[in-house]
C-alpha atoms as a PDB file:
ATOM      1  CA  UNK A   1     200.187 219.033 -11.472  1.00  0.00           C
ATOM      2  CA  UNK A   2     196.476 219.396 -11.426  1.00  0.00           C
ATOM      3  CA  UNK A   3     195.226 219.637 -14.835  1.00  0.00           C
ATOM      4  CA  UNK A   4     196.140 217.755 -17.615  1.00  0.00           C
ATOM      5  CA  UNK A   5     196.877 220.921 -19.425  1.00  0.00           C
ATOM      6  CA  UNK A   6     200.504 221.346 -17.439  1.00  0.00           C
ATOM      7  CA  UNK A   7     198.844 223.340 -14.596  1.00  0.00           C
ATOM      8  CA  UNK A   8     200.923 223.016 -11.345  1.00  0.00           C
ATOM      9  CA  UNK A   9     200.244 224.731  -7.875  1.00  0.00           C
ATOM     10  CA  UNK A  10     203.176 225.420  -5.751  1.00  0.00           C
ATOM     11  CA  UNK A  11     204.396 227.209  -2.540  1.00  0.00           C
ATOM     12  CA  UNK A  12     205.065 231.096  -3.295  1.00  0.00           C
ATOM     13  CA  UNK A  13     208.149 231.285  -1.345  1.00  0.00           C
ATOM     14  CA  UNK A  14     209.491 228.005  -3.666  1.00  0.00           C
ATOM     15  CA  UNK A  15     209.758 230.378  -7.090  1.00  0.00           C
ATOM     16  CA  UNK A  16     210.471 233.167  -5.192  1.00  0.00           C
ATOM     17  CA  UNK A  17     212.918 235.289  -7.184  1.00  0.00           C
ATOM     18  CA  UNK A  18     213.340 232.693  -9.713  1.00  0.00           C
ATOM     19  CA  UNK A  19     214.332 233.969 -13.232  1.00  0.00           C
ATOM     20  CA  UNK A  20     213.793 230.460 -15.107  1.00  0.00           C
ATOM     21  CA  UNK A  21     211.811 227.641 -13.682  1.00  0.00           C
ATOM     22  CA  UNK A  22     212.186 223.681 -14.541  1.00  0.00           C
ATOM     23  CA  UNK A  23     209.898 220.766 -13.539  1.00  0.00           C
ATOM     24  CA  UNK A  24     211.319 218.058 -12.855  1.00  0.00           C
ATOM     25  CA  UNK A  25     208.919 215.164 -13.797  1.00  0.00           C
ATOM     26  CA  UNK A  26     209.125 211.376 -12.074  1.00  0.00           C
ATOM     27  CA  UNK A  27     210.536 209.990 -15.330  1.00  0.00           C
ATOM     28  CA  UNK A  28     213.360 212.663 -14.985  1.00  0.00           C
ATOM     29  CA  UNK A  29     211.274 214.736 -18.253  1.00  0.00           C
ATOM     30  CA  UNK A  30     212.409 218.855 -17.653  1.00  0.00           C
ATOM     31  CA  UNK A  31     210.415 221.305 -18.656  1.00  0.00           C
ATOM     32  CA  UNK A  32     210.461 225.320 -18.390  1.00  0.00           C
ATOM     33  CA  UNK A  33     207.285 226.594 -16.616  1.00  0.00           C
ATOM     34  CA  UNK A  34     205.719 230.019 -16.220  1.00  0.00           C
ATOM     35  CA  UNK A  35     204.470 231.369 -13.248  1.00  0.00           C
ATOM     36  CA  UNK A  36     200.870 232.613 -14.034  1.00  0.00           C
ATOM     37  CA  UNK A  37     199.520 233.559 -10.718  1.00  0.00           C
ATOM     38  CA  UNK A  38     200.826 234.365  -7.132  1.00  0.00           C
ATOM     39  CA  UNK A  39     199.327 234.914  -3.602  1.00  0.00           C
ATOM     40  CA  UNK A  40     202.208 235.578  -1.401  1.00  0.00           C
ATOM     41  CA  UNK A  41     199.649 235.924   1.510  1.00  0.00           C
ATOM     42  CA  UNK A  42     198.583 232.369   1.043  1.00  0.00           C
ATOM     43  CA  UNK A  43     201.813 231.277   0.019  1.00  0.00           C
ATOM     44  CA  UNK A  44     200.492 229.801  -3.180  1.00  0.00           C
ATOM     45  CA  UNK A  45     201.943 229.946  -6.715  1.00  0.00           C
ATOM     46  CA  UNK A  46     200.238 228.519  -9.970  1.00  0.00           C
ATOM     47  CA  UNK A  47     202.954 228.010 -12.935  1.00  0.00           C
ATOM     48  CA  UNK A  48     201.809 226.743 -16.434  1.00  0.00           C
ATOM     49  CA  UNK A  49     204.234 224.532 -18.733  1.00  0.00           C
ATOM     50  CA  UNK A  50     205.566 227.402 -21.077  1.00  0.00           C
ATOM     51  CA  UNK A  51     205.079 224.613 -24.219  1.00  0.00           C
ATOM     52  CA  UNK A  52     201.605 224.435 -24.275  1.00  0.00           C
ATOM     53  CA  UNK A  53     201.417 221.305 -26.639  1.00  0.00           C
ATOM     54  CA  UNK A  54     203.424 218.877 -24.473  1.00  0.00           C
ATOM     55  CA  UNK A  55     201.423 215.772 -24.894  1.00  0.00           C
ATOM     56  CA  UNK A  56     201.685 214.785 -20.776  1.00  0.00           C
ATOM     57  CA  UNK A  57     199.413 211.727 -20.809  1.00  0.00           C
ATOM     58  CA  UNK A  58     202.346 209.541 -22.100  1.00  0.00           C
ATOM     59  CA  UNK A  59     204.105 210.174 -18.610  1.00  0.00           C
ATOM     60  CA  UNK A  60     202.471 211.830 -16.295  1.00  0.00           C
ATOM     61  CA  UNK A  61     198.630 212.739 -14.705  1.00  0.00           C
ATOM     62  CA  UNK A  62     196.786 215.367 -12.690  1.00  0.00           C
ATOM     63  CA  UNK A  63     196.428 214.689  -8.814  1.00  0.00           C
ATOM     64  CA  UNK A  64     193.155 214.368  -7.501  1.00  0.00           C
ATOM     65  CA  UNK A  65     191.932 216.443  -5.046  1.00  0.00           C
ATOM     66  CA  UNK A  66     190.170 215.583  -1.863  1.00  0.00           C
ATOM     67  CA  UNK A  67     188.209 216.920   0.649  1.00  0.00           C
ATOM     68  CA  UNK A  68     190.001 218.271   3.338  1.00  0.00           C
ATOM     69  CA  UNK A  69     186.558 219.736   5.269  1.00  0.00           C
ATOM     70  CA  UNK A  70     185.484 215.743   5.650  1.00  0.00           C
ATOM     71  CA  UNK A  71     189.279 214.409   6.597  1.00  0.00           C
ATOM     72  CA  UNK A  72     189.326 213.638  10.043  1.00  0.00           C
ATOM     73  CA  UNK A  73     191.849 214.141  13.190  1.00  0.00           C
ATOM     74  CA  UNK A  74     193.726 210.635  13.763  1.00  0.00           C
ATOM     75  CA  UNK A  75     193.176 209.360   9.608  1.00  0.00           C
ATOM     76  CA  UNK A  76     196.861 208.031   8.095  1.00  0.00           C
ATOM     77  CA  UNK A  77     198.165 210.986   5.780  1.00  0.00           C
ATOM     78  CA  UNK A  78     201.025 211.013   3.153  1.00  0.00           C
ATOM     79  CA  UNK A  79     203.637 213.859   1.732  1.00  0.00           C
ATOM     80  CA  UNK A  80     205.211 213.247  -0.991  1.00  0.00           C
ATOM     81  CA  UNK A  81     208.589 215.236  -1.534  1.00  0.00           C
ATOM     82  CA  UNK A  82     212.092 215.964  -2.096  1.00  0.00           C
ATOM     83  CA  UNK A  83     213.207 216.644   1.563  1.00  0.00           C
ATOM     84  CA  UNK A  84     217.031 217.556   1.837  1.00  0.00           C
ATOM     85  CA  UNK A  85     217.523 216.710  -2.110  1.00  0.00           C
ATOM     86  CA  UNK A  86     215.819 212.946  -1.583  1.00  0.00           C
ATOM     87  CA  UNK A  87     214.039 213.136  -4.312  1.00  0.00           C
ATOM     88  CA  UNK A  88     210.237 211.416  -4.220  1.00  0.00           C
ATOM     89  CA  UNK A  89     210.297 210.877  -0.628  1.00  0.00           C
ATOM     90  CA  UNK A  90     207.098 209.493   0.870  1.00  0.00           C
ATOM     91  CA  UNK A  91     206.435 210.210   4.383  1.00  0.00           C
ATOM     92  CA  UNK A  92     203.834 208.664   6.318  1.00  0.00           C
ATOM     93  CA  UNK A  93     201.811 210.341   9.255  1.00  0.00           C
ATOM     94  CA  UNK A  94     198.676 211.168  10.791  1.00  0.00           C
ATOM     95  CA  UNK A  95     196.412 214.581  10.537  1.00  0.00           C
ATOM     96  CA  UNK A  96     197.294 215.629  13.717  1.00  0.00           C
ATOM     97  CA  UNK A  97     194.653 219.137  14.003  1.00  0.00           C
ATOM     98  CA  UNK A  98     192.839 221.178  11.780  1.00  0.00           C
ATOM     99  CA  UNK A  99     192.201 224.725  11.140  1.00  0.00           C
ATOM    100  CA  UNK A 100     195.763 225.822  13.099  1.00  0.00           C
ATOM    101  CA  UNK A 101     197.019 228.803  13.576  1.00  0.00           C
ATOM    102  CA  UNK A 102     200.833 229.248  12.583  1.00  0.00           C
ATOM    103  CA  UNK A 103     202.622 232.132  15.086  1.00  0.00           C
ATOM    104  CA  UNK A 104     205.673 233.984  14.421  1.00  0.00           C
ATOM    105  CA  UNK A 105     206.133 235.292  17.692  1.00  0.00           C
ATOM    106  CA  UNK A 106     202.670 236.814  18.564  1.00  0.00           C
ATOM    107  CA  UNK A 107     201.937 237.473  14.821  1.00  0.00           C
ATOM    108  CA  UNK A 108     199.407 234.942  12.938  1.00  0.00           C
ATOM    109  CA  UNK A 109     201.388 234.563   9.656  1.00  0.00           C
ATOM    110  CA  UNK A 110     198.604 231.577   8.144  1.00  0.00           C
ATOM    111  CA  UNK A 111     195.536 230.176   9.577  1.00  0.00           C
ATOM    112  CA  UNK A 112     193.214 227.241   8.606  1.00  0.00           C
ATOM    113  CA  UNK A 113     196.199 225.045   8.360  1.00  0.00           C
ATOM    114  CA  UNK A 114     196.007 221.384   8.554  1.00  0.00           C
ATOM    115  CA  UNK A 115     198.631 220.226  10.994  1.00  0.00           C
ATOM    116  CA  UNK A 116     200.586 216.680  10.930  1.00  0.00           C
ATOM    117  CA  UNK A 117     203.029 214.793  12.319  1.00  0.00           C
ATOM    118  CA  UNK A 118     204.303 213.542   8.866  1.00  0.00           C
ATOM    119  CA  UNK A 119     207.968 213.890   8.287  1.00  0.00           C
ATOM    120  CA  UNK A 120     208.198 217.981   6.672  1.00  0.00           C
ATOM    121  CA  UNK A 121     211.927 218.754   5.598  1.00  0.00           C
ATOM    122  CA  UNK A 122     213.515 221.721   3.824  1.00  0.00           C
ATOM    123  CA  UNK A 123     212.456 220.455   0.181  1.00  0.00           C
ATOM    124  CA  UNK A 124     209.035 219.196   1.334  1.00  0.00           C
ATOM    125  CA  UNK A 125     207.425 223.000   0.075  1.00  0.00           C
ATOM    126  CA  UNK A 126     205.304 222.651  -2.621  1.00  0.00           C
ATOM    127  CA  UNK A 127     204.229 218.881  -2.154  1.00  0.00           C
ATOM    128  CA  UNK A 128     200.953 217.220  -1.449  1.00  0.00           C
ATOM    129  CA  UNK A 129     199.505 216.250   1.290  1.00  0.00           C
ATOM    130  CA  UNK A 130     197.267 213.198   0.614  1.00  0.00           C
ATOM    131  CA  UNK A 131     194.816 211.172   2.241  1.00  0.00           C
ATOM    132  CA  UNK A 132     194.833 207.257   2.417  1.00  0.00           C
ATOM    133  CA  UNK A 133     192.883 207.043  -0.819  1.00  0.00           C
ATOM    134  CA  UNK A 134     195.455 209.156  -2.799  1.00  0.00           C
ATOM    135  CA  UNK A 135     193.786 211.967  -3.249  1.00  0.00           C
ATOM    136  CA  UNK A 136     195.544 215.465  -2.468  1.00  0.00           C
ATOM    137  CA  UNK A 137     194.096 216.819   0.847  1.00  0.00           C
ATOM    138  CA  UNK A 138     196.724 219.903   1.309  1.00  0.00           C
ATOM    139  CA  UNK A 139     199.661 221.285   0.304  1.00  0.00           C
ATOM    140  CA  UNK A 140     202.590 221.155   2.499  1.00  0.00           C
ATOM    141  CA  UNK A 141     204.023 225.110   3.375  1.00  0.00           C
ATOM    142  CA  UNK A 142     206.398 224.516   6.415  1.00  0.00           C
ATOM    143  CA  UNK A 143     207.552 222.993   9.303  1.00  0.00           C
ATOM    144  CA  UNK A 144     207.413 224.490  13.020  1.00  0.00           C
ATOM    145  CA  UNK A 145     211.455 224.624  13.625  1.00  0.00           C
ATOM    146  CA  UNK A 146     211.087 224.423  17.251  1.00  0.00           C
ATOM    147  CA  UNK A 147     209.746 220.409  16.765  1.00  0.00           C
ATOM    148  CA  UNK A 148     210.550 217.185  15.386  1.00  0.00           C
ATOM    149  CA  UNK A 149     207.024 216.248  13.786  1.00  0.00           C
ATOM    150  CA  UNK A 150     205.204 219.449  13.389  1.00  0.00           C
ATOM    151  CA  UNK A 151     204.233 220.295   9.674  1.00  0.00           C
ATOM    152  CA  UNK A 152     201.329 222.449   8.416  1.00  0.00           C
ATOM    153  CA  UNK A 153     199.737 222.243   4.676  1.00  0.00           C
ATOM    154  CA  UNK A 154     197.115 224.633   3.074  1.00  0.00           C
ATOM    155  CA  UNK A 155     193.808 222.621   2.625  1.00  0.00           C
ATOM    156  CA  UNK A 156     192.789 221.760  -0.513  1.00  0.00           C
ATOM    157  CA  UNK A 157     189.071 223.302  -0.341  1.00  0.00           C
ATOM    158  CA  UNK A 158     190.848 226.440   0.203  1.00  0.00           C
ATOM    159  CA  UNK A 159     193.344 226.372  -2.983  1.00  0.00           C
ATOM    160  CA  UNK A 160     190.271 225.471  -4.649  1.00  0.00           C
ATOM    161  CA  UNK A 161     188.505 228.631  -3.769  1.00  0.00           C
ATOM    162  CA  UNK A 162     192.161 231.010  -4.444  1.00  0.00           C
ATOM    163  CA  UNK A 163     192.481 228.934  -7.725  1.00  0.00           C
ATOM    164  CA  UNK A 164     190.218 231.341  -9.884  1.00  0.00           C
ATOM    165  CA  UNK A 165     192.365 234.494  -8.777  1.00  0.00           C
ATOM    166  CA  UNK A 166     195.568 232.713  -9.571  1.00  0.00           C
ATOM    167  CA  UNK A 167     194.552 231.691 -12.869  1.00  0.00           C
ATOM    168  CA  UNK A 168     193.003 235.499 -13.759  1.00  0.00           C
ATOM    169  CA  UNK A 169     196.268 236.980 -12.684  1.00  0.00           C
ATOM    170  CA  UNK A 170     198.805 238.130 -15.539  1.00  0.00           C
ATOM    171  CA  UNK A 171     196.104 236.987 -18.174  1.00  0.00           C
ATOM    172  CA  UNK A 172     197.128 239.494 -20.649  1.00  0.00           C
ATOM    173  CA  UNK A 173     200.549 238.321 -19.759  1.00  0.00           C
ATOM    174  CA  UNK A 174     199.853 234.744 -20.774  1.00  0.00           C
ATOM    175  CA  UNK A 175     197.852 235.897 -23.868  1.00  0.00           C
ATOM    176  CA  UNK A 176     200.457 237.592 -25.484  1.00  0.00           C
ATOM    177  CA  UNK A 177     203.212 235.251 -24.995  1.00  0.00           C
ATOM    178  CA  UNK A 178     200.963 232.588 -26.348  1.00  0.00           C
ATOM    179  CA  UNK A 179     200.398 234.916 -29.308  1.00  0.00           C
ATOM    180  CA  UNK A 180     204.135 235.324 -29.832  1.00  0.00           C
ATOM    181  CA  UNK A 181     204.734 231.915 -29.574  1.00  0.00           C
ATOM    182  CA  UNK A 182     202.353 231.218 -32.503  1.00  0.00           C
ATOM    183  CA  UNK A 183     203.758 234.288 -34.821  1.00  0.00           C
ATOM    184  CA  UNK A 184     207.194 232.926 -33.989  1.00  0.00           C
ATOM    185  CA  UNK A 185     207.547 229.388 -33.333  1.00  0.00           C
ATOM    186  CA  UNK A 186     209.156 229.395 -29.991  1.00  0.00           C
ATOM    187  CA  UNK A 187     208.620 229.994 -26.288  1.00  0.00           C
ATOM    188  CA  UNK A 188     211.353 232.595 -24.515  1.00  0.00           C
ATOM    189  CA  UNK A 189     211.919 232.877 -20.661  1.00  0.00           C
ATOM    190  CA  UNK A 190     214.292 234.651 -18.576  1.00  0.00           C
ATOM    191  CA  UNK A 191     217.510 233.033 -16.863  1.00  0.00           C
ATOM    192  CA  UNK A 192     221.034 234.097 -15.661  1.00  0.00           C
ATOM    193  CA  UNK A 193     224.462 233.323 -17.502  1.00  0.00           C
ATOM    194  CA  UNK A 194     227.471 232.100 -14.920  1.00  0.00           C
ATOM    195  CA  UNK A 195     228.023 235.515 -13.570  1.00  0.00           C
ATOM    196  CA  UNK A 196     224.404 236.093 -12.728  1.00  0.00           C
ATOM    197  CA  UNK A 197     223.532 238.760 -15.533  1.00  0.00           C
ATOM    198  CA  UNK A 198     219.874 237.995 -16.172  1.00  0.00           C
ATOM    199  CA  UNK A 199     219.272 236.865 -20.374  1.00  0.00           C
ATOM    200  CA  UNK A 200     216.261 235.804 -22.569  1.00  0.00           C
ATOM    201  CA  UNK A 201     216.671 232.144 -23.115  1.00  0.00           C
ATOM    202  CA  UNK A 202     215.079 230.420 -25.654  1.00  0.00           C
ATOM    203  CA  UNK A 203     213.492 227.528 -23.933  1.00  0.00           C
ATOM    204  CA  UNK A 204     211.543 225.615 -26.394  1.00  0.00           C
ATOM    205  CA  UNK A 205     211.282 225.773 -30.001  1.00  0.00           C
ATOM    206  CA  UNK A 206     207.546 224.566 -31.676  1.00  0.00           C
ATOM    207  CA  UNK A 207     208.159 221.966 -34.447  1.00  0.00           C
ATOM    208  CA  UNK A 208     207.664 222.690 -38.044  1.00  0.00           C
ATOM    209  CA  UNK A 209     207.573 226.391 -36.777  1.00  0.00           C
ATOM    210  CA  UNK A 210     209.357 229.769 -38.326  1.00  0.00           C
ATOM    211  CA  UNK A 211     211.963 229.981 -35.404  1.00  0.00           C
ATOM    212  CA  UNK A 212     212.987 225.750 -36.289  1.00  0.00           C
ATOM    213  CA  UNK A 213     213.337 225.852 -40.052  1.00  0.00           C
ATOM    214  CA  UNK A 214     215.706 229.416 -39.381  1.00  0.00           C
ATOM    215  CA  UNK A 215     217.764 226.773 -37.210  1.00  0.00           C
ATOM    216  CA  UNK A 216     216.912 228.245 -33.656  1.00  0.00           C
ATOM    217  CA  UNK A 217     217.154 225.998 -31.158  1.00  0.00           C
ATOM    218  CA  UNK A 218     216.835 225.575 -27.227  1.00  0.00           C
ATOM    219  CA  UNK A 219     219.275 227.294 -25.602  1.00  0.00           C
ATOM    220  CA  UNK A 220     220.237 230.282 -27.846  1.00  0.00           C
ATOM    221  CA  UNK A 221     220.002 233.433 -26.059  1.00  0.00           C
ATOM    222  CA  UNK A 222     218.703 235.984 -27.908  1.00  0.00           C
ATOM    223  CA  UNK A 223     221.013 239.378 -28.117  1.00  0.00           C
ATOM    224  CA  UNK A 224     218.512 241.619 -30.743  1.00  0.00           C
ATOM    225  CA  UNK A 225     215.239 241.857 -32.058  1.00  0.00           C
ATOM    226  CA  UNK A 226     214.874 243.869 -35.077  1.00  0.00           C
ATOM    227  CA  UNK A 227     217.834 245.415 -35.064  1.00  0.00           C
ATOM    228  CA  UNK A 228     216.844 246.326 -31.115  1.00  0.00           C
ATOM    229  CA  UNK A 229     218.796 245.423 -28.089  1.00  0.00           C
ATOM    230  CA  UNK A 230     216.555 242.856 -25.841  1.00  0.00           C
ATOM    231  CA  UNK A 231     216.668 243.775 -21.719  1.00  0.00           C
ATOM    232  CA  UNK A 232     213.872 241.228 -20.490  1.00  0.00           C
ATOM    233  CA  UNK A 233     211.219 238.951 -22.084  1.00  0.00           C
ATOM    234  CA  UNK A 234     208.642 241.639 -21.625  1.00  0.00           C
ATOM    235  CA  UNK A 235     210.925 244.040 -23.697  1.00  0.00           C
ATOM    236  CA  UNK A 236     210.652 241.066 -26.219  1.00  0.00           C
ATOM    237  CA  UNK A 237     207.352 241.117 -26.399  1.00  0.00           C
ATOM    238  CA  UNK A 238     206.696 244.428 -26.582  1.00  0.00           C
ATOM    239  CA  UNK A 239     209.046 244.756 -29.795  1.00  0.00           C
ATOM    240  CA  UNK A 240     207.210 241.503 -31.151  1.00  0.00           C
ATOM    241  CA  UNK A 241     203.618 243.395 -30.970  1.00  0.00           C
ATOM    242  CA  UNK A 242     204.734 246.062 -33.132  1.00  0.00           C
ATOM    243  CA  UNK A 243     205.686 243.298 -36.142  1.00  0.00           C
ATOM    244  CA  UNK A 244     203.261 243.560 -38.735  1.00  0.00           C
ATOM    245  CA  UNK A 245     202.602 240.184 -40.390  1.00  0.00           C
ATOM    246  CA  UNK A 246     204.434 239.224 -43.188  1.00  0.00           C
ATOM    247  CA  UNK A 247     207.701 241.359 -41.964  1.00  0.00           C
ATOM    248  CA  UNK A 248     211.063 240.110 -42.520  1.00  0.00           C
ATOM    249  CA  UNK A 249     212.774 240.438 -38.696  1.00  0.00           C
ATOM    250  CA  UNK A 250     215.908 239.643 -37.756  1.00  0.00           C
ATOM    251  CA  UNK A 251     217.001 238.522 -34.732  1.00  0.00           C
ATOM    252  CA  UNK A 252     220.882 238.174 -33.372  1.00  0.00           C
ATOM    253  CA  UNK A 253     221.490 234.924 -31.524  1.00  0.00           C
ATOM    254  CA  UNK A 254     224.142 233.576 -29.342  1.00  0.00           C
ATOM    255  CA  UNK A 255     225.030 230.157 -29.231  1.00  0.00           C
ATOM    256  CA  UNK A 256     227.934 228.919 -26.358  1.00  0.00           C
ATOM    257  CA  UNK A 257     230.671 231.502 -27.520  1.00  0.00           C
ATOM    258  CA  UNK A 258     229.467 232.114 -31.250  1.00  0.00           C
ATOM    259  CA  UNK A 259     226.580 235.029 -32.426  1.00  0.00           C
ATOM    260  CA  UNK A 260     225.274 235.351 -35.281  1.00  0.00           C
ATOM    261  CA  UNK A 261     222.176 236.515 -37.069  1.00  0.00           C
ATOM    262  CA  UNK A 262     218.807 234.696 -38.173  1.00  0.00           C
ATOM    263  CA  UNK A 263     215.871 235.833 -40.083  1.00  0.00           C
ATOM    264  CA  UNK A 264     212.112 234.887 -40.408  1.00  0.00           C
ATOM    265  CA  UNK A 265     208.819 236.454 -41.814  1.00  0.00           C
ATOM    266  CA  UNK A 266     206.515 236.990 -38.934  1.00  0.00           C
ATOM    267  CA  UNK A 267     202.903 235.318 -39.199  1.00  0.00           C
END
């Protein structure tokens, strides 16, 4: 996380495909996340809490970020992780090179990588990379297969200087899902029953809000919106921008095995 407004940065590759994301926070706190911006190039992915008003100072606080031009060759380094499914594994290593190269065959697939001998494991993606003060220095990508203790992270001066693309991408996006989430009273996301067909998921429900004094909660799937059947949460929100304020909607719900219908005046 590294703002305390629920910004996280991630690996690409990490929420690749994903149809519904959850972070998992040290206290064991899940929470659905957007993904806001993506450079596949890079391998970097920036995801935003979908509840914006999730007070995270009672358990939980931005990283820091470092300096990874001034870090040098031979200072202690840490990655923090959840290598093979152990969750908040600390590794402990050195910064073994900068600016690396990583090959796949005689292709150049990332450059300017930091390189260490830290322990990097499937389930190390995504996690930071920091220096013996505790302040993030990289972001760990990937491991070379071929080794035992080669592991490469993006430096941090250079997600600094892709973070104002990230955050620009799918803007409008992000501005009209906030907007329906204040007209409606709850956030929707995309995820995938037992047999894989994708759904739109309610995945957080604003208090005092329309959607919670209907009696929508977390969890319902939503079938129809104004009498409209619902494909994706961009469908959604298309059929949400054409609600004039003040208009009775209904919407048909499904909870475990039951539907039914619920109603609320837009705002």
């Amino acid at each position: 996380m590294i703002d305390n407004k629920g910004l996280i940065i991630t690996n690409a590759h990490v929420v690749n495909g994903a149809t519904a994301i959850q972070v998992v926070f040290a206290d064991k706190k899940e929470l659905p996340a957007l993904v806001v911006g993506r450079n596949d190039a890079e391998d970097l992915a920036l995801l935003e809490l979908a509840d914006p008003e999730v007070d995270l100072s009672s358990f939980s606080q931005a990283v820091n970020f470092g300096d990874s031009e001034k870090i040098q060759v031979g200072e202690e380094v840490f990655a923090i992780g959840n290598p093979l499914g152990y969750k908040h594994t600390v590794t402990k290593g050195i910064l073994s090179a900068k600016s690396r190269e990583v090959m796949d065959g005689s292709r150049v697939v990332m450059k300017e990588m930091l390189q260490t001998d830290a322990s990097i494991n499937p389930g190390n993606s995504g996690c930071p990379l920091f220096d013996a003060n505790g302040k993030m220095v990289g972001l760990v990508t990937l491991k070379d297969s071929r080794a035992d203790r080669i592991g490469f992270a993006i430096p941090v001066n250079r997600i600094k200087q892709i973070l104002p693309e990230l955050k620009a991408q799918n803007k409008n996006d992000i501005t009209r899902l906030e907007k329906f989430c204040d007209r409606f009273g709850f956030v929707p996301g995309e995820t995938r029953n037992a047999g894989g067909t994708r759904r739109v998921e309610i995945l957080n429900v604003n208090k005092n809000a329309a959607a919670e004094k209907t009696g929508i909660q977390s969890g319902d799937v939503i079938l129809g919106f104004q009498n409209q059947k619902i494909g994706d949460v961009n469908d959604l929100l298309e059929k949400a921008s054409e609600i004039k304020s003040g208009e009775r909607i209904s919407i048909i719900i499904q909870r475990n095995e039951k539907i039914f219908f619920t109603y609320m005046v837009a705002k």
